[in-house]
N, C-alpha and C. Protein backbone atom coordinates (compact mmCIF):
# COMPACT_ATOMS: atom_id res chain seq x y z
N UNK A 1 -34.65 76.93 -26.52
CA UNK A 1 -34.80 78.30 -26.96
C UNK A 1 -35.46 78.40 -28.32
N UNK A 2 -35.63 77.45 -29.12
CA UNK A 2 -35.79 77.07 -30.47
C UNK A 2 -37.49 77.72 -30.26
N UNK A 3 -38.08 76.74 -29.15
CA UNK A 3 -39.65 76.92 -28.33
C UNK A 3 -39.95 78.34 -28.58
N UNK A 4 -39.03 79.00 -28.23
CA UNK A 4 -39.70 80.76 -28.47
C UNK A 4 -39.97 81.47 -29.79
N UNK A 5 -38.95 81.08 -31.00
CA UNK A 5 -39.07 81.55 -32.04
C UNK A 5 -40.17 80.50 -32.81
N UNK A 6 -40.65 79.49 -32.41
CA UNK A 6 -41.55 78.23 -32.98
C UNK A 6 -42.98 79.30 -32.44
N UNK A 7 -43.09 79.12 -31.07
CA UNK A 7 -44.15 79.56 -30.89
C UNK A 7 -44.35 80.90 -31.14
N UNK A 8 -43.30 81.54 -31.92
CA UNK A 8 -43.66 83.36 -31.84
C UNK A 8 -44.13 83.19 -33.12
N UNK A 9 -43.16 82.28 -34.31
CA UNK A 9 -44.04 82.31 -35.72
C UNK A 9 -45.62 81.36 -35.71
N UNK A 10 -45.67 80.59 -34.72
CA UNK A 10 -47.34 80.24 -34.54
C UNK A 10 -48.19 81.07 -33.94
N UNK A 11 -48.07 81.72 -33.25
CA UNK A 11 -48.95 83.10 -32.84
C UNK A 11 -48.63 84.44 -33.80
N UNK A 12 -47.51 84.30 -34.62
CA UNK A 12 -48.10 85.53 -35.39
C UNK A 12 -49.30 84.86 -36.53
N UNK A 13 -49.16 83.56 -36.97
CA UNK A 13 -49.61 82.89 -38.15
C UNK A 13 -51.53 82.99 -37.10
N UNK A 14 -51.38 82.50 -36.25
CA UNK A 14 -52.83 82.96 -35.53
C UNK A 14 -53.41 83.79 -35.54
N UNK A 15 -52.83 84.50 -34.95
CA UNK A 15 -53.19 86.48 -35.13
C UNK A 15 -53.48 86.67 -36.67
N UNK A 16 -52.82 86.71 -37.03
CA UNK A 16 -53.20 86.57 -38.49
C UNK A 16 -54.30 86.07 -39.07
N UNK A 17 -54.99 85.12 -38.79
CA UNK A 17 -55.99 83.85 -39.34
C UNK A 17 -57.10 84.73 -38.76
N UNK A 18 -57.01 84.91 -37.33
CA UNK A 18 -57.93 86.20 -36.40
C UNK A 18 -58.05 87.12 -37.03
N UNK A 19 -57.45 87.50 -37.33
CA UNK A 19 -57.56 89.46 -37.85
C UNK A 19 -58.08 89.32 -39.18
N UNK A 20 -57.96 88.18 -40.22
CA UNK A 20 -58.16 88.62 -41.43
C UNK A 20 -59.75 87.62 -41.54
N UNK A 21 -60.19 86.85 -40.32
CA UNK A 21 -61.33 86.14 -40.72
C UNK A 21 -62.09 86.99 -39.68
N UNK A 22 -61.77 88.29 -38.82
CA UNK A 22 -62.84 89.11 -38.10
C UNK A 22 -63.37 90.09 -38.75
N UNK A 23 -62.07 90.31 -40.36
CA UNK A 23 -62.32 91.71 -40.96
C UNK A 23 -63.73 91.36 -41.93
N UNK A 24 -64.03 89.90 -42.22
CA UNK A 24 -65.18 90.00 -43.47
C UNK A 24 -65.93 89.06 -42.88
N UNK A 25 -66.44 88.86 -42.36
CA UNK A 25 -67.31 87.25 -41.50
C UNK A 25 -68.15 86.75 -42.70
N UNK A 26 -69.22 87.50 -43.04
CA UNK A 26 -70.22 87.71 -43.53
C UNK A 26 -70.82 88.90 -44.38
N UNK A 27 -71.97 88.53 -45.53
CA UNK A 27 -72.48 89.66 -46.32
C UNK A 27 -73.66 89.71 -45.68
N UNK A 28 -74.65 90.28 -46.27
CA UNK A 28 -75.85 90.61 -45.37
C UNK A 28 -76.90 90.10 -45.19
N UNK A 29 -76.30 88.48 -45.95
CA UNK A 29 -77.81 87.32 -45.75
C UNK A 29 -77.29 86.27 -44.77
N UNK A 30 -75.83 86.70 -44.17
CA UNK A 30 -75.64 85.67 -42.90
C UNK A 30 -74.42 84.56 -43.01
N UNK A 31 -74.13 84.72 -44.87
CA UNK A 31 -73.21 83.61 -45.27
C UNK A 31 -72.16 84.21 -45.10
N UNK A 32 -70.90 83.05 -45.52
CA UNK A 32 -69.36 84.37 -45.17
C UNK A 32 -69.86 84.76 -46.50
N UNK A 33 -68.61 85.48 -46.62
CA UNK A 33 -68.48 86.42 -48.05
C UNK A 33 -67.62 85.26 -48.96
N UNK A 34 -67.82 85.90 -50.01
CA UNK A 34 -66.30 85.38 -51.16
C UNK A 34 -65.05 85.91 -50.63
N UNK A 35 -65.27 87.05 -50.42
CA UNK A 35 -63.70 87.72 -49.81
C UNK A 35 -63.77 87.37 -48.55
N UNK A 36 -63.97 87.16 -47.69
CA UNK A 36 -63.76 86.19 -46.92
C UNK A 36 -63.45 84.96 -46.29
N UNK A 37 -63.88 84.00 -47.70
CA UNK A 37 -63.42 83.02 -47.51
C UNK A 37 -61.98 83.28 -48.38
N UNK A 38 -61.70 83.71 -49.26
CA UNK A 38 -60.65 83.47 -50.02
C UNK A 38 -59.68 84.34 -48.44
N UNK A 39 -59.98 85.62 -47.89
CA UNK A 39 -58.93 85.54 -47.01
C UNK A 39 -58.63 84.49 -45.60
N UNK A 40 -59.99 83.89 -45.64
CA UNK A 40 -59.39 82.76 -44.45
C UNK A 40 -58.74 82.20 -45.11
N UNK A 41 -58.74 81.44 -46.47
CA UNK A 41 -58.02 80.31 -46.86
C UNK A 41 -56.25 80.69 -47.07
N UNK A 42 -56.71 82.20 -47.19
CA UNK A 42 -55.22 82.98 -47.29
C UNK A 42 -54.49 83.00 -45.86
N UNK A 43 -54.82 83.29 -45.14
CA UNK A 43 -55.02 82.90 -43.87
C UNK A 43 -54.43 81.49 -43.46
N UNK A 44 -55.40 80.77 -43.72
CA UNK A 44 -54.55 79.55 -43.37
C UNK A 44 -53.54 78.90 -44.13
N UNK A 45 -53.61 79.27 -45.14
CA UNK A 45 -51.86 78.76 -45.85
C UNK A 45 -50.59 79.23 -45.24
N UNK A 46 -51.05 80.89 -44.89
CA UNK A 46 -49.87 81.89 -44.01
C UNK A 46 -49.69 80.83 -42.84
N UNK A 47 -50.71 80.50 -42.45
CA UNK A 47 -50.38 79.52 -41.11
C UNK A 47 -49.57 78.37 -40.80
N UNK A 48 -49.98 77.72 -42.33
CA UNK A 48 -49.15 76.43 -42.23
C UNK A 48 -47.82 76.51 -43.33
N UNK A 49 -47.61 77.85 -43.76
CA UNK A 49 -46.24 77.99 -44.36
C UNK A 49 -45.29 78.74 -42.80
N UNK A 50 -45.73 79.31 -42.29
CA UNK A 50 -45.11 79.89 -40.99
C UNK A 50 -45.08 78.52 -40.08
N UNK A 51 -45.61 77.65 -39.98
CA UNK A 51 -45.54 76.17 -39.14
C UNK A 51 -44.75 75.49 -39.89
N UNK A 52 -44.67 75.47 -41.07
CA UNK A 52 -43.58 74.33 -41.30
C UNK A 52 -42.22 75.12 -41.35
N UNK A 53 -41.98 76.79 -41.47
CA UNK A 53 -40.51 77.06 -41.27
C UNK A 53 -40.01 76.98 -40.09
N UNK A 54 -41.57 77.04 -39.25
CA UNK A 54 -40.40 77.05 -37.57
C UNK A 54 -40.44 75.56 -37.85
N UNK A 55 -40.92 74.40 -37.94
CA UNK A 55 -40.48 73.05 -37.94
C UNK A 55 -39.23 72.72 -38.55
N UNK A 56 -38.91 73.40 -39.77
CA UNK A 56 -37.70 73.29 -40.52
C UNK A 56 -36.81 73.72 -39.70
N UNK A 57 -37.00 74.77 -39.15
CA UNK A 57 -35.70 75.80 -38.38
C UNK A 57 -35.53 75.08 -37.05
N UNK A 58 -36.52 74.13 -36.27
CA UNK A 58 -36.52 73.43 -35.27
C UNK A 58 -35.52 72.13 -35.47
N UNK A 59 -36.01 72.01 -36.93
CA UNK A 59 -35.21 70.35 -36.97
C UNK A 59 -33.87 70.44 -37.21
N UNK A 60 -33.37 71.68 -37.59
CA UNK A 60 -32.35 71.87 -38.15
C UNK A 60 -30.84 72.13 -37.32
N UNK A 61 -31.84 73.11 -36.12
CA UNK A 61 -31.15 72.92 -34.76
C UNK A 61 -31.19 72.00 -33.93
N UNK A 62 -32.01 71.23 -33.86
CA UNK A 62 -31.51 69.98 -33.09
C UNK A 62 -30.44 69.05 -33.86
N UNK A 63 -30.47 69.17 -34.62
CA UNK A 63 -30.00 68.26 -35.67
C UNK A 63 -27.69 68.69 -35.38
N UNK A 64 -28.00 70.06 -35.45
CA UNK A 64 -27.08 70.72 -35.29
C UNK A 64 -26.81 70.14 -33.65
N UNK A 65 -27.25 70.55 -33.14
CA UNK A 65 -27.05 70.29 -31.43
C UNK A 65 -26.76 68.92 -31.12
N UNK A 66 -27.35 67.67 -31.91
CA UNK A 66 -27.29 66.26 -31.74
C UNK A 66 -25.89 66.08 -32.19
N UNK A 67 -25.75 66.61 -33.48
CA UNK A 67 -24.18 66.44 -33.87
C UNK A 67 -23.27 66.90 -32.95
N UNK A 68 -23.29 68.34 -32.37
CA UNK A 68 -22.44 68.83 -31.60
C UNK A 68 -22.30 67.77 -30.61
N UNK A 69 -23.16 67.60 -29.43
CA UNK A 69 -23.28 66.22 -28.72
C UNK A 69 -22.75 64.88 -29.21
N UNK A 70 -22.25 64.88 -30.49
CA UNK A 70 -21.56 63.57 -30.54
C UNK A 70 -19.77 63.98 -30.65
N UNK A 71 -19.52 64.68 -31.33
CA UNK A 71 -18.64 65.36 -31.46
C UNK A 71 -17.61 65.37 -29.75
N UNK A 72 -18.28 66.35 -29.35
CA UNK A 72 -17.62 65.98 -27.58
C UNK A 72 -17.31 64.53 -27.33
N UNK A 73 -18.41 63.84 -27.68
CA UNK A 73 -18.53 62.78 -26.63
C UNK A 73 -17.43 61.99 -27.20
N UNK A 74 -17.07 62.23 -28.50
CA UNK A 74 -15.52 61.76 -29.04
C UNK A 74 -14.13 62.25 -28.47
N UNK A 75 -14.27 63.30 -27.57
CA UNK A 75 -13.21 63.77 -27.00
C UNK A 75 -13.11 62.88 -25.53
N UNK A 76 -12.84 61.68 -25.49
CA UNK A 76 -12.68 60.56 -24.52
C UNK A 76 -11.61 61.49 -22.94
N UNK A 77 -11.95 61.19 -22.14
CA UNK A 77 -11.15 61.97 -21.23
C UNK A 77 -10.84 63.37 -20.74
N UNK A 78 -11.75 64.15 -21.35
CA UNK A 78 -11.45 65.64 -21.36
C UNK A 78 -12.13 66.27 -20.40
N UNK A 79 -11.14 67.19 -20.46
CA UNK A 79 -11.16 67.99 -19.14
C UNK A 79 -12.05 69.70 -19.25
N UNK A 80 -12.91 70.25 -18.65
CA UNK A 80 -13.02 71.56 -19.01
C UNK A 80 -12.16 72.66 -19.02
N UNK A 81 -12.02 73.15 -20.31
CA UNK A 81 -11.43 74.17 -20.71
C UNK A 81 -11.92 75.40 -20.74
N UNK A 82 -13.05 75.68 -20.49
CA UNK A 82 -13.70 77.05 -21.48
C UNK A 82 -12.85 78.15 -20.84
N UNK A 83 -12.21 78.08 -19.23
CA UNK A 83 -11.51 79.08 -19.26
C UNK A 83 -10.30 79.45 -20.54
N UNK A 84 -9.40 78.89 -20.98
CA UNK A 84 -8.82 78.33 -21.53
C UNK A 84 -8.99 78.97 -23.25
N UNK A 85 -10.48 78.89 -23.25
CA UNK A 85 -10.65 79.32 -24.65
C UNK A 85 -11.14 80.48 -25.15
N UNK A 86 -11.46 81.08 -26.27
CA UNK A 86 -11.34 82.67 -26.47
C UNK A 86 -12.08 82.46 -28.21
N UNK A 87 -12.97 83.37 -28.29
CA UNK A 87 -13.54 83.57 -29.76
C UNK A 87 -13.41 85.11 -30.50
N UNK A 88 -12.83 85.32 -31.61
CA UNK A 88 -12.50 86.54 -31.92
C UNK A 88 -14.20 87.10 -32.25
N UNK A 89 -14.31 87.97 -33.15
CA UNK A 89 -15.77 88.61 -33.82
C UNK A 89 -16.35 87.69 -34.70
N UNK A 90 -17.50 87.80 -34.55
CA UNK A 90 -18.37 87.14 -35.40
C UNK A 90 -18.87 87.77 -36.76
N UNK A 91 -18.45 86.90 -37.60
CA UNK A 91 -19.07 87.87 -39.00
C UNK A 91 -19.93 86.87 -39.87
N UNK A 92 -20.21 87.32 -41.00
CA UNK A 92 -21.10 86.51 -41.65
C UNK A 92 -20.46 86.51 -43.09
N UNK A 93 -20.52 85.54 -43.51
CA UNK A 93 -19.35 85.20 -44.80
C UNK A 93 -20.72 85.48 -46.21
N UNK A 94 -20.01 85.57 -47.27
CA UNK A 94 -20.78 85.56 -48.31
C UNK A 94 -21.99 84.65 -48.51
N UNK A 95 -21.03 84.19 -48.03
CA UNK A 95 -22.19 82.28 -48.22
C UNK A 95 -23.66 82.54 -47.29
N UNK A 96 -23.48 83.00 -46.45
CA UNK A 96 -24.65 83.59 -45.00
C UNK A 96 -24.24 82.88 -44.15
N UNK A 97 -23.21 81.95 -43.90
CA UNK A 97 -22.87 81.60 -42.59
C UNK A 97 -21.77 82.27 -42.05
N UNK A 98 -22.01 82.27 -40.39
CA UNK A 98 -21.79 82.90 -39.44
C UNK A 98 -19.93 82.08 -39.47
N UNK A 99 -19.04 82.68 -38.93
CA UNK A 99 -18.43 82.16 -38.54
C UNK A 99 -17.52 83.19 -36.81
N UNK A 100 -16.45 82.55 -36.48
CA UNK A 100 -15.95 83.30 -35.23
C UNK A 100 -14.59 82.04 -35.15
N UNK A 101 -13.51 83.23 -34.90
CA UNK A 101 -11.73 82.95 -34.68
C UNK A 101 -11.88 82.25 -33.20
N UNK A 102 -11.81 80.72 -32.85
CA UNK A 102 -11.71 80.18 -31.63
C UNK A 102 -10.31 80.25 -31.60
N UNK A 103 -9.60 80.24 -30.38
CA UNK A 103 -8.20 80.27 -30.20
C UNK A 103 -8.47 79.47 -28.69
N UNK A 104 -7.61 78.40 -28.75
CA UNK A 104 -7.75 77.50 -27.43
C UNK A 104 -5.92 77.96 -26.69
N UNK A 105 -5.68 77.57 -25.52
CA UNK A 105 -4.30 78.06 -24.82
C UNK A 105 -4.19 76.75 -23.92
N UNK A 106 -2.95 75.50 -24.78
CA UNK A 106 -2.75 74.92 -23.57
C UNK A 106 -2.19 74.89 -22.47
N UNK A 107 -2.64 74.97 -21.36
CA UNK A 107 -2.04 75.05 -20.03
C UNK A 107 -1.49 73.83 -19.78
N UNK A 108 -1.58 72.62 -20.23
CA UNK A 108 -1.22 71.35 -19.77
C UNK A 108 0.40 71.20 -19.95
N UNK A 109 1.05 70.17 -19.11
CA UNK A 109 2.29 70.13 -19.46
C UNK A 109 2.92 69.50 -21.03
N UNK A 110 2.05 69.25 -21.78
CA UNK A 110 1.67 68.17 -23.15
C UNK A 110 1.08 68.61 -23.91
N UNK A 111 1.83 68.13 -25.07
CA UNK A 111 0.87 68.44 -26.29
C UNK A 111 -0.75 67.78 -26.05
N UNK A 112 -1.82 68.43 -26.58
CA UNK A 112 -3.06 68.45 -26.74
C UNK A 112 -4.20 68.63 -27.30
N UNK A 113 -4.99 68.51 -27.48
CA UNK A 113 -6.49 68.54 -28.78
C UNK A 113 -7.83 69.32 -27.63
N UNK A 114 -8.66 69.94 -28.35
CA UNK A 114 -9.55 70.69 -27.80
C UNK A 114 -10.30 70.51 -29.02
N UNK A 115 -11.62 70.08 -28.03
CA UNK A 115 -13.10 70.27 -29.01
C UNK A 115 -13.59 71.43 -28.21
N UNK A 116 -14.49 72.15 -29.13
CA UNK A 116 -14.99 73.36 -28.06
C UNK A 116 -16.58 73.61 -29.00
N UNK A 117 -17.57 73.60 -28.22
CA UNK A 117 -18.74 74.04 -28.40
C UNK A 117 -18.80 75.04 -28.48
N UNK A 118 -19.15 76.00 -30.10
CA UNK A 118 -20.22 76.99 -30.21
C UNK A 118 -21.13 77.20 -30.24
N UNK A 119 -21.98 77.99 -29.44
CA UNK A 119 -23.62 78.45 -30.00
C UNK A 119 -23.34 80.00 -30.71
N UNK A 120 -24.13 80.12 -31.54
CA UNK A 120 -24.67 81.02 -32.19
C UNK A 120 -25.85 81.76 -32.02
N UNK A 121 -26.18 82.62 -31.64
CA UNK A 121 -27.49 83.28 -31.17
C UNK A 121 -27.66 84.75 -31.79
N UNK A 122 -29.22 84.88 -31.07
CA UNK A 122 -29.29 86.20 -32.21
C UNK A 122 -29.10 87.30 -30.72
N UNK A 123 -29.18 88.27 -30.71
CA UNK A 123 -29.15 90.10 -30.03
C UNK A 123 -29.99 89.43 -28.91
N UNK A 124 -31.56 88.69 -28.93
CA UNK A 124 -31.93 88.00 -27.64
C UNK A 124 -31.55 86.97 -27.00
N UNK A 125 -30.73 86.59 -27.31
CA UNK A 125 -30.09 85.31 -26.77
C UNK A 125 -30.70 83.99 -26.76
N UNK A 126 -31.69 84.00 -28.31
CA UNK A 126 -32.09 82.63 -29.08
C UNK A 126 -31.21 82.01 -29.74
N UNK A 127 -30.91 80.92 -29.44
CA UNK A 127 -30.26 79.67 -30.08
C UNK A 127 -30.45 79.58 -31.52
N UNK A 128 -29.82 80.02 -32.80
CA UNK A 128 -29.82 79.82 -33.41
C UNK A 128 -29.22 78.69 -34.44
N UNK A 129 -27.70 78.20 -34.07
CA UNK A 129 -27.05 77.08 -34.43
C UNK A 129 -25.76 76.68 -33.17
N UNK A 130 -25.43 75.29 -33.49
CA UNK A 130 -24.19 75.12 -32.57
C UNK A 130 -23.35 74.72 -33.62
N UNK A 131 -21.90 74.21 -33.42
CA UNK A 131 -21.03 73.61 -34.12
C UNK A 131 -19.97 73.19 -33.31
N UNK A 132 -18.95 72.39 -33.49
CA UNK A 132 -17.79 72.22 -32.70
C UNK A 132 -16.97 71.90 -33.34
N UNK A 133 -16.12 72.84 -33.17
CA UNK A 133 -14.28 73.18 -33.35
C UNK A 133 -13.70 72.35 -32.83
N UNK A 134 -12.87 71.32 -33.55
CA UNK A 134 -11.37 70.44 -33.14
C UNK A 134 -10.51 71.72 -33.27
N UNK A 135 -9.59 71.38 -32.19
CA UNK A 135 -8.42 72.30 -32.69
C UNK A 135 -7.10 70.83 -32.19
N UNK A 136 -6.51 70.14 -33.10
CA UNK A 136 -5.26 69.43 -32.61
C UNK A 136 -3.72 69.47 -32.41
N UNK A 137 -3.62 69.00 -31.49
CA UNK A 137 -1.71 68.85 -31.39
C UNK A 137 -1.84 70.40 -31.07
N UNK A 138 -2.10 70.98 -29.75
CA UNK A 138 -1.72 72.10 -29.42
C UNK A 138 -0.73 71.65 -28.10
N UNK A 139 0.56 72.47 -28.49
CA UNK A 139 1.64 72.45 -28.10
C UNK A 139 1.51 72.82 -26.68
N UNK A 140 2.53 72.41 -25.36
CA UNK A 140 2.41 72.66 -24.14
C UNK A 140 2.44 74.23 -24.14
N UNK A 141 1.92 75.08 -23.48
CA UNK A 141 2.08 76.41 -23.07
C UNK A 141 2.31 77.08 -24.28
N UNK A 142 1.39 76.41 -25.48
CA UNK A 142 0.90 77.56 -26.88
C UNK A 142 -0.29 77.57 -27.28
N UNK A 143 -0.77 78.36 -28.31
CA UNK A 143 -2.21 78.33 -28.41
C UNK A 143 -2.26 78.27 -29.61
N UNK A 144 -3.59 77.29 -30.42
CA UNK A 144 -4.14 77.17 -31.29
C UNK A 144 -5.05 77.55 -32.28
N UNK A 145 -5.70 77.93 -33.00
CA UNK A 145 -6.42 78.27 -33.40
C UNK A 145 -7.55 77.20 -34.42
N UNK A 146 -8.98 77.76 -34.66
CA UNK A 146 -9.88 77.44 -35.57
C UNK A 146 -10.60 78.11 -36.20
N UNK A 147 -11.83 77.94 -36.49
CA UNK A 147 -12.66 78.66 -37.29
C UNK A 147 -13.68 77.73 -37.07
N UNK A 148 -15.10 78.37 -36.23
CA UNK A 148 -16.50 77.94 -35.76
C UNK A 148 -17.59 78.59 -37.28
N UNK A 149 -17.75 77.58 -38.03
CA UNK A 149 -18.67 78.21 -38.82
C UNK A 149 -20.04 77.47 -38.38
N UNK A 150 -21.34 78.27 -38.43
CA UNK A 150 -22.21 77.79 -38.63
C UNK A 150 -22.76 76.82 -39.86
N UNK A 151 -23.55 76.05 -39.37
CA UNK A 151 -23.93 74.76 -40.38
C UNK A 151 -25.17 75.19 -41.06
N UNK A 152 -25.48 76.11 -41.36
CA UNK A 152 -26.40 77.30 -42.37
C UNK A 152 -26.79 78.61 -42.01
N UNK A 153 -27.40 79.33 -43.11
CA UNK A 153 -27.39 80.72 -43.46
C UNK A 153 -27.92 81.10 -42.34
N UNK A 154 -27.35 81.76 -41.30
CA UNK A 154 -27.90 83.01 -40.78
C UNK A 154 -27.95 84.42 -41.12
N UNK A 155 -29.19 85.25 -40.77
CA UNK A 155 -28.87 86.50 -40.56
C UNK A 155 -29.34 87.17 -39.92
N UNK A 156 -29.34 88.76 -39.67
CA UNK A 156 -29.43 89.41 -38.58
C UNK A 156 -28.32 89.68 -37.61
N UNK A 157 -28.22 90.18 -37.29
CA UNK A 157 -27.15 90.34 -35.61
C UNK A 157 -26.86 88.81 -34.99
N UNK A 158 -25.15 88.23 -35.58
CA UNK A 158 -25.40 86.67 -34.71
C UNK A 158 -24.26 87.07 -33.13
N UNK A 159 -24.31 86.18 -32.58
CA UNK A 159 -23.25 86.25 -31.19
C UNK A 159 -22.76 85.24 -31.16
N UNK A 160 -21.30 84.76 -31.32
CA UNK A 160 -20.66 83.48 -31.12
C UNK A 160 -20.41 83.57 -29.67
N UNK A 161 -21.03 82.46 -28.57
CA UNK A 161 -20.23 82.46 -27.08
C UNK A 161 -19.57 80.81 -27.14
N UNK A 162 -18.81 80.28 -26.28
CA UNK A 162 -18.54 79.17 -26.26
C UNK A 162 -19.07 78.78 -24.84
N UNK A 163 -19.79 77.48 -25.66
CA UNK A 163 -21.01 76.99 -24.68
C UNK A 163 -19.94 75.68 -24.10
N UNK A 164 -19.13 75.00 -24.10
CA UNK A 164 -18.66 74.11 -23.85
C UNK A 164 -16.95 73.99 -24.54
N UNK A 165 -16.00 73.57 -23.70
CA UNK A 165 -14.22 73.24 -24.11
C UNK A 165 -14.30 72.17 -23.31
N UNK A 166 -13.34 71.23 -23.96
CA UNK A 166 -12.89 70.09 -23.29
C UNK A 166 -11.18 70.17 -24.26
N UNK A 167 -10.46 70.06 -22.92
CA UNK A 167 -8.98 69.69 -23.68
C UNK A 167 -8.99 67.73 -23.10
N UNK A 168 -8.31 67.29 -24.41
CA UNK A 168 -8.12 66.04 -24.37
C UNK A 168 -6.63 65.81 -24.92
């Protein structure tokens, strides 16, 4: 999902490079202009400062997602939970990260531990960050609680869903 907001800031940074090197081509002996070139070159900096934030914002979520993926894979034996699990509202803390109230419910006859995958997304349902919530020693037939913060500043409209529970 990362792919859509990468390629939306490389086609606006295009469009851009387009529009501002169609507005002056040339003066009237055939050469570009001065203002012309200074806006292509303006132009292409917009381009490659808009390419390296979606690269930053790309690496940052995988990076996020790779961790989440190890995280589980530490929960040895686990079973799916997501019925099981529940996220209060999502707000955004001073700091700019996102956070959301996970509350896990063990059904098992035993005390128990739950990792649970968050994603974070925006109003279109782009991937913005993941994280994963331990919640431990949740008691037979009680429920636990955590706190899913995102691993940097978002903003805009975020949506905490839980993409993945495993009780172990």
């Amino acid at each position: 999902m990362t792919g859509n907001w990468t390629r939306g800031a490389a086609g606006t940074a295009l469009a851009l490079a387009v529009t501002v090197g169609a507005a002056g081509c040339s003066d009237n002996s055939g050469t570009p202009s001065t203002g012309s070139s200074k806006a292509a070159s303006a132009a292409s900096k917009a381009a490659s400062a808009a390419s390296s934030l979606a690269s930053q914002g790309t690496d940052a979520l995988a990076s996020a997602t790779a961790e989440a993926k190890r995280k589980l894979d530490e929960a040895k034996g686990g079973v799916k939970a997501k019925d099981d699990v529940s996220l209060g509202s999502t707000t955004i803390g001073s700091d700019g990260k996102a956070t959301a109230t996970v509350t896990a419910k063990n059904t098992a006859d035993a005390s128990k531990s739950f990792a649970v995958q968050v994603n974070f997304t925006d109003t279109s349902g782009n991937l913005l960050d993941v994280t994963v919530v331990k919640i431990s020693d949740v008691a037979a037939g009680a429920s636990g609680d955590g706190t899913a913060t995102s691993n940097r500043k978002l903003t805009g409209q975020v949506k905490a869903d839980v993409a993945t529970a495993l009780r172990y």
